[in-house]
PDB file of N, CA and C in Angstrom:
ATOM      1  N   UNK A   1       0.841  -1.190   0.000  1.00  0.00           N
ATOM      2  CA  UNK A   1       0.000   0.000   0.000  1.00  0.00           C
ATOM      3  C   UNK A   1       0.881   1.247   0.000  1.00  0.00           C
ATOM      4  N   UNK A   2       0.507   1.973  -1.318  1.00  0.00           N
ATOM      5  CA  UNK A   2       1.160   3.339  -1.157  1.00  0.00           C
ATOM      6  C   UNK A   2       0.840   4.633   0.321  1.00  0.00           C
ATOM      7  N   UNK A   3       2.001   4.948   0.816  1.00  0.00           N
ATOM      8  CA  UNK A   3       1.287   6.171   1.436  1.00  0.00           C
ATOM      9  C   UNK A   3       2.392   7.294   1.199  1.00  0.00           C
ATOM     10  N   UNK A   4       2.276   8.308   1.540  1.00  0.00           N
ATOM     11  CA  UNK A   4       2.986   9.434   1.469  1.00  0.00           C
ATOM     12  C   UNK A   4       2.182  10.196   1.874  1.00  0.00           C
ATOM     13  N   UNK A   5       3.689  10.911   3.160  1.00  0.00           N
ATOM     14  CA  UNK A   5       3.014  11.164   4.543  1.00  0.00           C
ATOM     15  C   UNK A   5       3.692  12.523   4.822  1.00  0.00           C
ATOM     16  N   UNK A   6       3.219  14.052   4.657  1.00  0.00           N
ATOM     17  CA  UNK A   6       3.704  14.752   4.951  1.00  0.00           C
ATOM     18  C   UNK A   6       3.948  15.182   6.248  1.00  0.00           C
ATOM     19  N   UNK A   7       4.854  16.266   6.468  1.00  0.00           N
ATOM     20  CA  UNK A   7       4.972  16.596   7.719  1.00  0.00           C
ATOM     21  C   UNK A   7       6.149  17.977   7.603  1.00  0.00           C
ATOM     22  N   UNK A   8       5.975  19.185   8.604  1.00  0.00           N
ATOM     23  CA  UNK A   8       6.676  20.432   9.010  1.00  0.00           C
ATOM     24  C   UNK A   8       6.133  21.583   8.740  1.00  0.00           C
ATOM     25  N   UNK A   9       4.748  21.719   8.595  1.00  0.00           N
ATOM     26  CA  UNK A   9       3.913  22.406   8.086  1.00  0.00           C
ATOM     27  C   UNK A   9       4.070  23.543   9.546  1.00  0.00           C
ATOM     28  N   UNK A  10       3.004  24.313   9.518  1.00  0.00           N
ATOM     29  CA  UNK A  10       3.075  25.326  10.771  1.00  0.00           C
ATOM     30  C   UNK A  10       3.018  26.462  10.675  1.00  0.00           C
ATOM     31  N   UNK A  11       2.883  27.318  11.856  1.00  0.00           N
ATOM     32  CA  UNK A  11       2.602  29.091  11.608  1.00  0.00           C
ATOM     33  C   UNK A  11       4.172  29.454  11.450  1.00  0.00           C
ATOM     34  N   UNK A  12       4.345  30.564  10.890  1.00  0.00           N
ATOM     35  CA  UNK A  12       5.378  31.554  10.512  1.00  0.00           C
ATOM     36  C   UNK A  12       5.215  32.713   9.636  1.00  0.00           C
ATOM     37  N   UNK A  13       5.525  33.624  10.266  1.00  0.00           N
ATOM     38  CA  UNK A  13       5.747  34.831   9.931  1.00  0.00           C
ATOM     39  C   UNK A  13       5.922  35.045   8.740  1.00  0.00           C
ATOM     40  N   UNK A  14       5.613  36.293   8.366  1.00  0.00           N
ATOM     41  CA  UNK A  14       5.867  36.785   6.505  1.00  0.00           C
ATOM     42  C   UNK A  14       7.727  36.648   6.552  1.00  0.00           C
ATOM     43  N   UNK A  15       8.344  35.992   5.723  1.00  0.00           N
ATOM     44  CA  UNK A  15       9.829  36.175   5.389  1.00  0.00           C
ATOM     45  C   UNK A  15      11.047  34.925   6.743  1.00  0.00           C
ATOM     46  N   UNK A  16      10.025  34.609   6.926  1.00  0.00           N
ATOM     47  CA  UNK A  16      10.646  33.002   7.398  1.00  0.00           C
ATOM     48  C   UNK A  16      10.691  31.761   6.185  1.00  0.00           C
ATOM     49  N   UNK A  17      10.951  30.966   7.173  1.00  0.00           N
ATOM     50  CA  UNK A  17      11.290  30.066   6.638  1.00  0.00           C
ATOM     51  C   UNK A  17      10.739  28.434   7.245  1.00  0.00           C
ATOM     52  N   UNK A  18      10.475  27.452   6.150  1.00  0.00           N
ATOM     53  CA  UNK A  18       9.583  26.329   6.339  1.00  0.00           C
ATOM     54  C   UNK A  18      10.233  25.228   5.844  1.00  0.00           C
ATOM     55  N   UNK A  19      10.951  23.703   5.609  1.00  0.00           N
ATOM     56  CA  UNK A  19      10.762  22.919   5.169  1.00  0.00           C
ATOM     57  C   UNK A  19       9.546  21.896   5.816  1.00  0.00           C
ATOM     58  N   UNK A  20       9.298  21.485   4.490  1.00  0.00           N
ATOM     59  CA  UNK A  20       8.173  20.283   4.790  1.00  0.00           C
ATOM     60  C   UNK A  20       8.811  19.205   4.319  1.00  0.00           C
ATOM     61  N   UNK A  21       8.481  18.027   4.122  1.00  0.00           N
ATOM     62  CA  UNK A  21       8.773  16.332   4.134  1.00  0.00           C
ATOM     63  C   UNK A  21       7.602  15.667   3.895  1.00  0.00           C
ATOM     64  N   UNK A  22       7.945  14.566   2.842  1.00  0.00           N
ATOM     65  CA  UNK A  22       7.028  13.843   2.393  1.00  0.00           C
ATOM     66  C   UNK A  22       7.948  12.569   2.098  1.00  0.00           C
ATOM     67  N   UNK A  23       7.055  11.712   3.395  1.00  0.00           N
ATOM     68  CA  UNK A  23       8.497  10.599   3.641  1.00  0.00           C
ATOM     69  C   UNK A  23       7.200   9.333   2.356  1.00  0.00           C
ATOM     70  N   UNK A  24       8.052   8.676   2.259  1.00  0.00           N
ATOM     71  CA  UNK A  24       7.194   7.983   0.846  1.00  0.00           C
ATOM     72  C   UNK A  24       7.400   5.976   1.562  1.00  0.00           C
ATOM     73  N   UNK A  25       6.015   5.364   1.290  1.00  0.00           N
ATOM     74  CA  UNK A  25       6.406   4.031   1.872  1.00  0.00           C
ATOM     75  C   UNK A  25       5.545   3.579   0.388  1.00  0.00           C
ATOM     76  N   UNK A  26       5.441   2.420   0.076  1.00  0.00           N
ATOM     77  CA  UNK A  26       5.103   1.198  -0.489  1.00  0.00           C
ATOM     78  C   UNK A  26       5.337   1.758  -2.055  1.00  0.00           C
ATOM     79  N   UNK A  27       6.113   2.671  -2.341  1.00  0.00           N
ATOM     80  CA  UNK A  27       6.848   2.919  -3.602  1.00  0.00           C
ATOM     81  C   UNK A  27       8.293   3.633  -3.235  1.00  0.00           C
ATOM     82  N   UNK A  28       8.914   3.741  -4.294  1.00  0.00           N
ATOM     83  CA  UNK A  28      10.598   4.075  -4.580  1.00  0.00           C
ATOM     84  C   UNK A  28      10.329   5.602  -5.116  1.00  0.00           C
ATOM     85  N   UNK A  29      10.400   6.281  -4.626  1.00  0.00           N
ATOM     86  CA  UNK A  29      10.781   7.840  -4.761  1.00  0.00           C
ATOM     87  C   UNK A  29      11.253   8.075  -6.308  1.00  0.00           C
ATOM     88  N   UNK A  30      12.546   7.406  -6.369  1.00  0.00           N
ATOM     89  CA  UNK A  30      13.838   7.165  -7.343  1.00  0.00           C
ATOM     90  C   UNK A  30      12.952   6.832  -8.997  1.00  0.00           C
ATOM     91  N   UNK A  31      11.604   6.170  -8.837  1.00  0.00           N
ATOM     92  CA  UNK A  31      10.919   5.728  -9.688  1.00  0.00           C
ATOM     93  C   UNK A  31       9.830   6.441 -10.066  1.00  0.00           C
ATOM     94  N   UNK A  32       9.759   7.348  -9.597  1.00  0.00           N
ATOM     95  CA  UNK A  32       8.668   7.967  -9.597  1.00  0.00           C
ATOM     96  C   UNK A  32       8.703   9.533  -9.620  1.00  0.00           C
ATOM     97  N   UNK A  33       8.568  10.496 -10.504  1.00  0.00           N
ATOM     98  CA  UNK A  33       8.135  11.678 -10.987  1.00  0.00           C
ATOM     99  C   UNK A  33       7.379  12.142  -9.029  1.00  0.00           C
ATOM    100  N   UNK A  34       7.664  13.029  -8.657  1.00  0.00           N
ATOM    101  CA  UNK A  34       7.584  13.451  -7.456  1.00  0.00           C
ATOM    102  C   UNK A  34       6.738  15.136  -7.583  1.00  0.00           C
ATOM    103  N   UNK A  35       5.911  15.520  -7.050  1.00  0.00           N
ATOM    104  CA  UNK A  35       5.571  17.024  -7.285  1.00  0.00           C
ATOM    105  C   UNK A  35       4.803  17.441  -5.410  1.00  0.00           C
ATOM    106  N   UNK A  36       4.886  19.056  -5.449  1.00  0.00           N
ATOM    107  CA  UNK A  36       4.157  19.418  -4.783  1.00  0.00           C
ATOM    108  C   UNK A  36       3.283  20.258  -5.132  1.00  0.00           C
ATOM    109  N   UNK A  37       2.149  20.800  -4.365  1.00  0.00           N
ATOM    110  CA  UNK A  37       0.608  21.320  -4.684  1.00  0.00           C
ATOM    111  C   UNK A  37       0.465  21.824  -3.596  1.00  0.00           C
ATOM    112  N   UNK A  38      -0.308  23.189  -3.820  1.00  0.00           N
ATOM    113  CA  UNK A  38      -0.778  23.767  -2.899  1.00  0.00           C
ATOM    114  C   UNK A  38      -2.125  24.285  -2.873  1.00  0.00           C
ATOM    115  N   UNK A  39      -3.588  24.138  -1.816  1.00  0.00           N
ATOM    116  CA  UNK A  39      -4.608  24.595  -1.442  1.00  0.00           C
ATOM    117  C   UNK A  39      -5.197  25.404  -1.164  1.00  0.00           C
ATOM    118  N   UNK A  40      -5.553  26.282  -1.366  1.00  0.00           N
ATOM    119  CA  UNK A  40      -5.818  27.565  -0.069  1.00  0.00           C
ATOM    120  C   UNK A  40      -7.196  27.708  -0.212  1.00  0.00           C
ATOM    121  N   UNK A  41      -8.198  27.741   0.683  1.00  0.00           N
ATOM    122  CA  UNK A  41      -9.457  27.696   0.821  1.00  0.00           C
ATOM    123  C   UNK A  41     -10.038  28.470  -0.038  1.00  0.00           C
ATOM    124  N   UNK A  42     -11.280  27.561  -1.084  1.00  0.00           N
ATOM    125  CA  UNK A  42     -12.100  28.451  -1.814  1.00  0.00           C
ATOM    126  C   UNK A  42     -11.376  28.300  -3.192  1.00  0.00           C
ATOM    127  N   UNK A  43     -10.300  27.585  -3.013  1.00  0.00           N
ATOM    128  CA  UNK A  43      -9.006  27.576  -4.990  1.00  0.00           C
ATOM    129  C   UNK A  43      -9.098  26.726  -5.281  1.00  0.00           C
ATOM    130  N   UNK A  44      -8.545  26.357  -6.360  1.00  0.00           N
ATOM    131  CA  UNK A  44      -8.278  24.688  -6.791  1.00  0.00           C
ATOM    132  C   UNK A  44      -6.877  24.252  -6.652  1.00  0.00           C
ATOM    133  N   UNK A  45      -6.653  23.047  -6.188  1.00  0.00           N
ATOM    134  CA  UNK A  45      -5.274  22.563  -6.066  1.00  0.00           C
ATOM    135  C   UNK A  45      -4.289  23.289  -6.902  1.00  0.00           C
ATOM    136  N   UNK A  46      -3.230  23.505  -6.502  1.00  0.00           N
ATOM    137  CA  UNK A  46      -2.626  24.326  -7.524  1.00  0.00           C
ATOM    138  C   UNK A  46      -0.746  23.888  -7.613  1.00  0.00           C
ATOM    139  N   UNK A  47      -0.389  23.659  -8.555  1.00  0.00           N
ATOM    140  CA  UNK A  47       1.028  23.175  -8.886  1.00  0.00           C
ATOM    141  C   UNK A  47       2.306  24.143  -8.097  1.00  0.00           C
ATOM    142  N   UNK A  48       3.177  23.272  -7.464  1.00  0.00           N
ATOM    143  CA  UNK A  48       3.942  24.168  -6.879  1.00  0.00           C
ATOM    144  C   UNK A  48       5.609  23.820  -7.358  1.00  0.00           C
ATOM    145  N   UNK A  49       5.632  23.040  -7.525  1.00  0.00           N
ATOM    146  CA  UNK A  49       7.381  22.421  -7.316  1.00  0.00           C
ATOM    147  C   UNK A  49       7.316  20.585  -7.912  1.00  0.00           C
ATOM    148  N   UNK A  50       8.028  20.303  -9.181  1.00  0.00           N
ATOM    149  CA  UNK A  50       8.182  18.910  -9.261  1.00  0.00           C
ATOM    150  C   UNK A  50       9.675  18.883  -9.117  1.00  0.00           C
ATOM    151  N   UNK A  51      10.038  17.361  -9.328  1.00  0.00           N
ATOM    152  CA  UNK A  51      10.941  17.052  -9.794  1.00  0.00           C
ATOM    153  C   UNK A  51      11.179  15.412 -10.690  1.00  0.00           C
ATOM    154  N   UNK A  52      11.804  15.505 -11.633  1.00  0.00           N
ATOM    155  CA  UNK A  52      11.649  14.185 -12.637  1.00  0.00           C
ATOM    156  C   UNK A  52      12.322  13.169 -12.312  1.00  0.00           C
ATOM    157  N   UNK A  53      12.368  12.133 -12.630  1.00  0.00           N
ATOM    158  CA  UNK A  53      12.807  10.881 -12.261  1.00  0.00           C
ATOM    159  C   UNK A  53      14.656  11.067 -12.261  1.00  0.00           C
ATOM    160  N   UNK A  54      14.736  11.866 -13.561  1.00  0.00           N
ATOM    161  CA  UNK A  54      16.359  12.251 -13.633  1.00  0.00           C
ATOM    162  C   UNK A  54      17.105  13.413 -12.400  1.00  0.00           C
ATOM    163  N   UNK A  55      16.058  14.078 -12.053  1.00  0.00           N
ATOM    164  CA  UNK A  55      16.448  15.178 -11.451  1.00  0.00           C
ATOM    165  C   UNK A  55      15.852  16.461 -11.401  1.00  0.00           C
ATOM    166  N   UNK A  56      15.566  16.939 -12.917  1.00  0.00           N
ATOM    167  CA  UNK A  56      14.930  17.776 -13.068  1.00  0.00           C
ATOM    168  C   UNK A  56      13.943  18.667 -12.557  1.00  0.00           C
ATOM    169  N   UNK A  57      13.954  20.228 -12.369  1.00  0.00           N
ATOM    170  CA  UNK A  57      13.076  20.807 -10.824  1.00  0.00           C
ATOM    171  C   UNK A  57      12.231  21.783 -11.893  1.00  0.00           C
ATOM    172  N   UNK A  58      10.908  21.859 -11.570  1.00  0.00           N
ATOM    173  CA  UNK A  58      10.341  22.691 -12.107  1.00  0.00           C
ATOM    174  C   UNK A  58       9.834  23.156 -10.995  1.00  0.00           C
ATOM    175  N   UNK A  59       9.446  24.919 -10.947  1.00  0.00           N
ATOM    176  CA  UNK A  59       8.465  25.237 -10.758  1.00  0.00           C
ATOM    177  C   UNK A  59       7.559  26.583 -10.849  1.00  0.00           C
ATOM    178  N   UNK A  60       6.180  26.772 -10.174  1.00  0.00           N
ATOM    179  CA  UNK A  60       5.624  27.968 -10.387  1.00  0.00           C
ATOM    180  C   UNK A  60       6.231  29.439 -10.281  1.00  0.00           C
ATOM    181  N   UNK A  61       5.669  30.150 -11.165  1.00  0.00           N
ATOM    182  CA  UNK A  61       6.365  31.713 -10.789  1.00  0.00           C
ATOM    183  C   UNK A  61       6.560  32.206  -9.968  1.00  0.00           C
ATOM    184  N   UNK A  62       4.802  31.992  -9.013  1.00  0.00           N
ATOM    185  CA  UNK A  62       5.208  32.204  -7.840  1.00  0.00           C
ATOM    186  C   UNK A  62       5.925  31.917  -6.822  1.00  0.00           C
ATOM    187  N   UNK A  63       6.552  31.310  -6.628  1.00  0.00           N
ATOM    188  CA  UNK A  63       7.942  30.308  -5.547  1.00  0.00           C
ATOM    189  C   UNK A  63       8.752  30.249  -6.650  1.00  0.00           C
ATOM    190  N   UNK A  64       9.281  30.258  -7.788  1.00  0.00           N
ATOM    191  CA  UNK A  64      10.891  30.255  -7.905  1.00  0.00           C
ATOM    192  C   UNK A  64      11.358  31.249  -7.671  1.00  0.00           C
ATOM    193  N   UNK A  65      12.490  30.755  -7.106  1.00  0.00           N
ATOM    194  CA  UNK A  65      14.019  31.772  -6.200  1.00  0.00           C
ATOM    195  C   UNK A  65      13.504  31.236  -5.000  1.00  0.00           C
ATOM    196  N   UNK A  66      11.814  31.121  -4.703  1.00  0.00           N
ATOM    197  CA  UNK A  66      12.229  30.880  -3.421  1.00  0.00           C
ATOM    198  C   UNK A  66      11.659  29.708  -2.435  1.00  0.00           C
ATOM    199  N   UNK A  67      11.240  28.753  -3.446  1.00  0.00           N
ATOM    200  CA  UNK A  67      11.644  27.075  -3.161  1.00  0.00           C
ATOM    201  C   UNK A  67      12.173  26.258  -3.399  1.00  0.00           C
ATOM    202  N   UNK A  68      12.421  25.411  -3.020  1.00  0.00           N
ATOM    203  CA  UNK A  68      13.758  24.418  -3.629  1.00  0.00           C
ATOM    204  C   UNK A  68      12.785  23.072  -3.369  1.00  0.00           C
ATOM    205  N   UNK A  69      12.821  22.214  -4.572  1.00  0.00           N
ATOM    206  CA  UNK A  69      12.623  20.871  -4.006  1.00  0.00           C
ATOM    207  C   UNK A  69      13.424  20.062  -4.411  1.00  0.00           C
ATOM    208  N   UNK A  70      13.705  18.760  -3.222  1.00  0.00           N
ATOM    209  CA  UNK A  70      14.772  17.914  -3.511  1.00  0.00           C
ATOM    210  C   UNK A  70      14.146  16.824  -2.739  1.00  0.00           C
ATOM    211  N   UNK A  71      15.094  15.623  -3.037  1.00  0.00           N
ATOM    212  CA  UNK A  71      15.140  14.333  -2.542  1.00  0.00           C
ATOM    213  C   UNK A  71      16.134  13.543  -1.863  1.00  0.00           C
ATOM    214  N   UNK A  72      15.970  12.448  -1.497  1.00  0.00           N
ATOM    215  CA  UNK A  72      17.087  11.610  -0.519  1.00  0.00           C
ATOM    216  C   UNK A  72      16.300  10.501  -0.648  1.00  0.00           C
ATOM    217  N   UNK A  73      16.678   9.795  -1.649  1.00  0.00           N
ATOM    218  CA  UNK A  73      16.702   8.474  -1.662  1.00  0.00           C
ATOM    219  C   UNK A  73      16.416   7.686  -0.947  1.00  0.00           C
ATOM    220  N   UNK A  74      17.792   7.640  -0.585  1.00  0.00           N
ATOM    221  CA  UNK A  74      18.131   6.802   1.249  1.00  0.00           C
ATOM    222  C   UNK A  74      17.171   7.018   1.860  1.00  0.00           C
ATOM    223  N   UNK A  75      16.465   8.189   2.234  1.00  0.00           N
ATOM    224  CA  UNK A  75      15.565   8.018   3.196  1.00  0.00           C
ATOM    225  C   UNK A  75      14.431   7.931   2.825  1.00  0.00           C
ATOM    226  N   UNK A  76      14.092   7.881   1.043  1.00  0.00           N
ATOM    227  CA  UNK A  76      13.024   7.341   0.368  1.00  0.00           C
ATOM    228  C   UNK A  76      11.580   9.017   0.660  1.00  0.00           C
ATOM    229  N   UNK A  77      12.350  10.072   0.951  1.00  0.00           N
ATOM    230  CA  UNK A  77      11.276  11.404   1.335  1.00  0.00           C
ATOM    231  C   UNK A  77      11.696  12.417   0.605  1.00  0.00           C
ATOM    232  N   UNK A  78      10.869  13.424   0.252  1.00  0.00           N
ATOM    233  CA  UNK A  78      10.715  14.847  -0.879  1.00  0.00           C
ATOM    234  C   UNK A  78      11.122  15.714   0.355  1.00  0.00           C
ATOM    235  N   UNK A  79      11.782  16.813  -0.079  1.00  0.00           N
ATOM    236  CA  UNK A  79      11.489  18.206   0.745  1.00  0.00           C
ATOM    237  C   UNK A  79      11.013  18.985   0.035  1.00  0.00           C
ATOM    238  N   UNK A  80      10.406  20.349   0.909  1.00  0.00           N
ATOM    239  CA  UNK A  80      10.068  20.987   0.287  1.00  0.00           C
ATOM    240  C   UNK A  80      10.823  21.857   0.901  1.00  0.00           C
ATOM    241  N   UNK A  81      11.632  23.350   0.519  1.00  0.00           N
ATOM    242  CA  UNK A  81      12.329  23.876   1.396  1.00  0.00           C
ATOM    243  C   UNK A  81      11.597  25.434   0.768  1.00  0.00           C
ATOM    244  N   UNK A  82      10.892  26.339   1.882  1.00  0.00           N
ATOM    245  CA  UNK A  82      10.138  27.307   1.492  1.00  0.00           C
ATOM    246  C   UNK A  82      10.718  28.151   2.537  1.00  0.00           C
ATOM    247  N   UNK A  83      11.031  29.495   1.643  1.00  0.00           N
ATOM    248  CA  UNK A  83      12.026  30.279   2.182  1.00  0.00           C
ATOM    249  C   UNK A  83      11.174  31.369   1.773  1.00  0.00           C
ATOM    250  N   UNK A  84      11.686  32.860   2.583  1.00  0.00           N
ATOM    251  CA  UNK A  84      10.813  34.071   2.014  1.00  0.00           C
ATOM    252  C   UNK A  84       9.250  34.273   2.119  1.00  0.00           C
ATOM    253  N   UNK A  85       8.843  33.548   3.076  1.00  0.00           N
ATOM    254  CA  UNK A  85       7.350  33.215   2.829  1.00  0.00           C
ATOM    255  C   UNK A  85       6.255  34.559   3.085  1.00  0.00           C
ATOM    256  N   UNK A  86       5.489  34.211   1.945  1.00  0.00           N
ATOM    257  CA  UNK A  86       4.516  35.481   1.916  1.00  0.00           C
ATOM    258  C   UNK A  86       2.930  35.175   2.672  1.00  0.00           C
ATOM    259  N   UNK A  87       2.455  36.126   3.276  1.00  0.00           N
ATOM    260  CA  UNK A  87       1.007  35.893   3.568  1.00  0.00           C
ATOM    261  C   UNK A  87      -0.282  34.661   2.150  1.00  0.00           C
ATOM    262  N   UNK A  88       0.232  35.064   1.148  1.00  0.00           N
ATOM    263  CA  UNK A  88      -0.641  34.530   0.339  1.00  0.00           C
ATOM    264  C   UNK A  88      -0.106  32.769  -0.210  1.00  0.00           C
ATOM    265  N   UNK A  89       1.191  32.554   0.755  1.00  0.00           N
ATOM    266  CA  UNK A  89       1.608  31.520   0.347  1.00  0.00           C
ATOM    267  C   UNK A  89       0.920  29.961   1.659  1.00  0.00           C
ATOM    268  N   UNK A  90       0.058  30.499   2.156  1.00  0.00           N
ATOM    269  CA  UNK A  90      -0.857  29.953   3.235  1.00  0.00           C
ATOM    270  C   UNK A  90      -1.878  29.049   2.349  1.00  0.00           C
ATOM    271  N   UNK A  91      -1.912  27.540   2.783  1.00  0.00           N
ATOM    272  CA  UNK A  91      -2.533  26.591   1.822  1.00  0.00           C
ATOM    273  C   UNK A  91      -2.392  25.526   2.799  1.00  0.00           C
ATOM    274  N   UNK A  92      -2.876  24.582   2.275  1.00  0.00           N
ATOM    275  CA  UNK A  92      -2.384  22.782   2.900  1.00  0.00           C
ATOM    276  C   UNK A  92      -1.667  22.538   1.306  1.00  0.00           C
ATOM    277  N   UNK A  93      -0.638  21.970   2.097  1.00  0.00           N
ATOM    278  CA  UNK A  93       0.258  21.454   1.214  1.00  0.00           C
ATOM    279  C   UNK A  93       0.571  20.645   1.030  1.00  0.00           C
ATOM    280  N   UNK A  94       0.661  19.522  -0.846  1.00  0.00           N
ATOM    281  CA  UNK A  94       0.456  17.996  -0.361  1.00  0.00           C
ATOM    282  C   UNK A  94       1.515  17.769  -1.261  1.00  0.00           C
ATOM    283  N   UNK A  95       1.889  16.521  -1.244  1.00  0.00           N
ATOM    284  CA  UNK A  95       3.062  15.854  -2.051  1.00  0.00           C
ATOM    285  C   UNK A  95       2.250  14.655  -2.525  1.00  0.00           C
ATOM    286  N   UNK A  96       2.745  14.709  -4.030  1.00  0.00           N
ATOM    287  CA  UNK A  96       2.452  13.469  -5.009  1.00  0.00           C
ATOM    288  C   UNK A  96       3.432  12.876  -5.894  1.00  0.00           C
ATOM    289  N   UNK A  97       2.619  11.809  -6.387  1.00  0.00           N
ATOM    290  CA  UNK A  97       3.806  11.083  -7.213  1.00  0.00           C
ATOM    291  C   UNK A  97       2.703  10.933  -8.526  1.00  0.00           C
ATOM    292  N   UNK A  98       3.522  10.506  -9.705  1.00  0.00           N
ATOM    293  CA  UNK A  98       3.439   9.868 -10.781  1.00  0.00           C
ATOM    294  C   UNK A  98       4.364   9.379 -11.808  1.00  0.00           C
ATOM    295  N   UNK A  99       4.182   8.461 -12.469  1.00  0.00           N
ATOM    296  CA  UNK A  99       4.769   7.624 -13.205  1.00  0.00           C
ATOM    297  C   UNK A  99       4.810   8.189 -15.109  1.00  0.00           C
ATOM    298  N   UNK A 100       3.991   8.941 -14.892  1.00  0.00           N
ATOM    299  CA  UNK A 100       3.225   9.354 -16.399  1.00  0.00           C
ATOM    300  C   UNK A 100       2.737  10.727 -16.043  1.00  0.00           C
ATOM    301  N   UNK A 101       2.758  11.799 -17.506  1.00  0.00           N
ATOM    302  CA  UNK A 101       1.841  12.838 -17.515  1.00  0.00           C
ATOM    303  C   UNK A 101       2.451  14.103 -17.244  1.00  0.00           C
ATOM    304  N   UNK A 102       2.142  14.872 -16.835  1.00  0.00           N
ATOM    305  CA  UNK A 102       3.061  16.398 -17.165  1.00  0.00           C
ATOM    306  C   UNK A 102       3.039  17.070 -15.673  1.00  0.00           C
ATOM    307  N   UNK A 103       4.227  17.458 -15.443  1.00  0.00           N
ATOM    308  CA  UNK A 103       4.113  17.705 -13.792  1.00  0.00           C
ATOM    309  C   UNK A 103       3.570  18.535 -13.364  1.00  0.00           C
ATOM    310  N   UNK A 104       2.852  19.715 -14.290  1.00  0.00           N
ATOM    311  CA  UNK A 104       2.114  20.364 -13.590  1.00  0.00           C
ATOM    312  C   UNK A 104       0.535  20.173 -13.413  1.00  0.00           C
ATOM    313  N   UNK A 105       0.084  19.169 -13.919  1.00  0.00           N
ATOM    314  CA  UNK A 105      -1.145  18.478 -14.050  1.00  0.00           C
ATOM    315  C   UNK A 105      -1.537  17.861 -13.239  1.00  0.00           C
ATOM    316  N   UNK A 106      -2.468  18.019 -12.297  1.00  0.00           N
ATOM    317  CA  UNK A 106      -3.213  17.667 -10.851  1.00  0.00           C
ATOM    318  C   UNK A 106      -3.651  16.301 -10.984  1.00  0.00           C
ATOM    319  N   UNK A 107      -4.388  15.858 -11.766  1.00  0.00           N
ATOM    320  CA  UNK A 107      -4.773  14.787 -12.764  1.00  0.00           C
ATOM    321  C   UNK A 107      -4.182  13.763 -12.986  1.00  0.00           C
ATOM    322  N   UNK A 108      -2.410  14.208 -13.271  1.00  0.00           N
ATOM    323  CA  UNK A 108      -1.458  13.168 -13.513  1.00  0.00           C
ATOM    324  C   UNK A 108      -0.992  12.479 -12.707  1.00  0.00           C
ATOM    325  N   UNK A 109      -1.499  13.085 -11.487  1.00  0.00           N
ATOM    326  CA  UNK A 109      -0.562  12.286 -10.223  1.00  0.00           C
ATOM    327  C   UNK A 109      -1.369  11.001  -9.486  1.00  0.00           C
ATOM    328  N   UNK A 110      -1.111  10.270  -9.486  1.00  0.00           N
ATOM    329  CA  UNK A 110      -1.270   8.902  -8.911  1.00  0.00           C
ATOM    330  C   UNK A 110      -1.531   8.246  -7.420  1.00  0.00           C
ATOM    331  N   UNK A 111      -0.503   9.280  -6.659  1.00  0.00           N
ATOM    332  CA  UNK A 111      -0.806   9.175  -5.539  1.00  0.00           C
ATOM    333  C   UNK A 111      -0.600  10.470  -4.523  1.00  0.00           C
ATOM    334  N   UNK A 112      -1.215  10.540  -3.882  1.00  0.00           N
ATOM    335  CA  UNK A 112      -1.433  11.948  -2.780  1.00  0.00           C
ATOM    336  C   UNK A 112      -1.190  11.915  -1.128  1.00  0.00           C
ATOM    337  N   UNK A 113      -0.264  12.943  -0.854  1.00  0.00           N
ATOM    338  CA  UNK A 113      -0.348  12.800   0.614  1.00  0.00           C
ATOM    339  C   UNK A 113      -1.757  13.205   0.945  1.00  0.00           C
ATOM    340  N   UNK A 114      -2.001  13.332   2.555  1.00  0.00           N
ATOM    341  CA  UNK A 114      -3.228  13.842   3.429  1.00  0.00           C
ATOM    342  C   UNK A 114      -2.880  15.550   3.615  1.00  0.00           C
ATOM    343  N   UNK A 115      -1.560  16.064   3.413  1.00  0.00           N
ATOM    344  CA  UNK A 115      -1.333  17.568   3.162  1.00  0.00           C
ATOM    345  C   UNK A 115      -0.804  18.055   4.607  1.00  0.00           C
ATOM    346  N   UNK A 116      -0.497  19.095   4.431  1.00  0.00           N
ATOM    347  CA  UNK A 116       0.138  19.978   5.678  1.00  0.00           C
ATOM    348  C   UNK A 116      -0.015  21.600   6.069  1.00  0.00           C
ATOM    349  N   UNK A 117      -1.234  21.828   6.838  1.00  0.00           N
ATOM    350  CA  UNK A 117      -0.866  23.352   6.574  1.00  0.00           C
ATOM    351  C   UNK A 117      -0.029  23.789   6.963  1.00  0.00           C
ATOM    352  N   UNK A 118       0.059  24.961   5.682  1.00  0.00           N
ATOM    353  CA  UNK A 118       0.918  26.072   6.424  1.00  0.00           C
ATOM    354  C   UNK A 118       0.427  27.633   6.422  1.00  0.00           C
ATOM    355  N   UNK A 119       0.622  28.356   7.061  1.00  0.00           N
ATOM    356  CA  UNK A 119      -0.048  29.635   7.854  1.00  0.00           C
ATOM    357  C   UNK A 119       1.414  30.625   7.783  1.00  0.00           C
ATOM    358  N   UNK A 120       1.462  31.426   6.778  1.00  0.00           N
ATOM    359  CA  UNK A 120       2.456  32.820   7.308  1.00  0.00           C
ATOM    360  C   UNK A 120       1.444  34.167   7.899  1.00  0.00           C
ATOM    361  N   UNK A 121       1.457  34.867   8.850  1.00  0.00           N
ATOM    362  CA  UNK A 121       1.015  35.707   9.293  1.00  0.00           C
ATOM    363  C   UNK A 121       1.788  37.282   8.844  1.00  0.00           C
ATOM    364  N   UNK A 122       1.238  37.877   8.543  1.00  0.00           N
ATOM    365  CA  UNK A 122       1.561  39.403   8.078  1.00  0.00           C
ATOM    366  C   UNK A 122       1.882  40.195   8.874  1.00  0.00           C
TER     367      UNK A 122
END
């Protein structure tokens, strides 16, 4: 059974700083097209940060410069490393996988964490 299980979500201030984790069990990270998504009440899921089976990092306008996503194998989990954080960057935040399909496509992903909020205050 797939799960992927986020976690480091939390309140912080406008211009702090957040990593989150999305530790991954009954699949291989390494195999799998990896992305994150973000919520914010009243929106539709919305594309934040992938990365491709080779390596490759994409992401939204809004967060590049100032997210990074990466992996560790070894420990089979995604980070998300969110730096600079703005009031409007407040959502539950989930980590997915897929095998197929285009990483910014909600649709394409296969499997879903349960999410993590996060809250910057102004």
């Amino acid at each position: 059974q797939v799960q992927l299980v986020e976690s480091g979500g939390g309140l912080v201030q406008a211009g702090g700083s957040l990593r989150l984790s999305c530790a991954a069990s009954g699949l291989t990270i390494g195999s799998y097209a990896m992305g994150w998504f973000r919520q914010a009440p009243g929106k539709e899921r919305e594309f934040i940060a992938a990365m491709s089976w080779s390596g490759g990092t994409y992401y939204a306008d809004s967060v590049k410069g100032r997210f990074t996503i990466s992996r560790d194998n070894a420990k089979n989990t995604v980070y998300l490393q969110m730096n600079t954080l703005k009031p409007e960057d407040t959502a539950v935040y989930y980590c997915a996988a897929r095998q197929h399909g285009r990483y910014w496509n909600v649709d394409d992903y296969d499997y879903w964490g349960q999410g993590t909020q996060v809250t910057v205050s102004s």
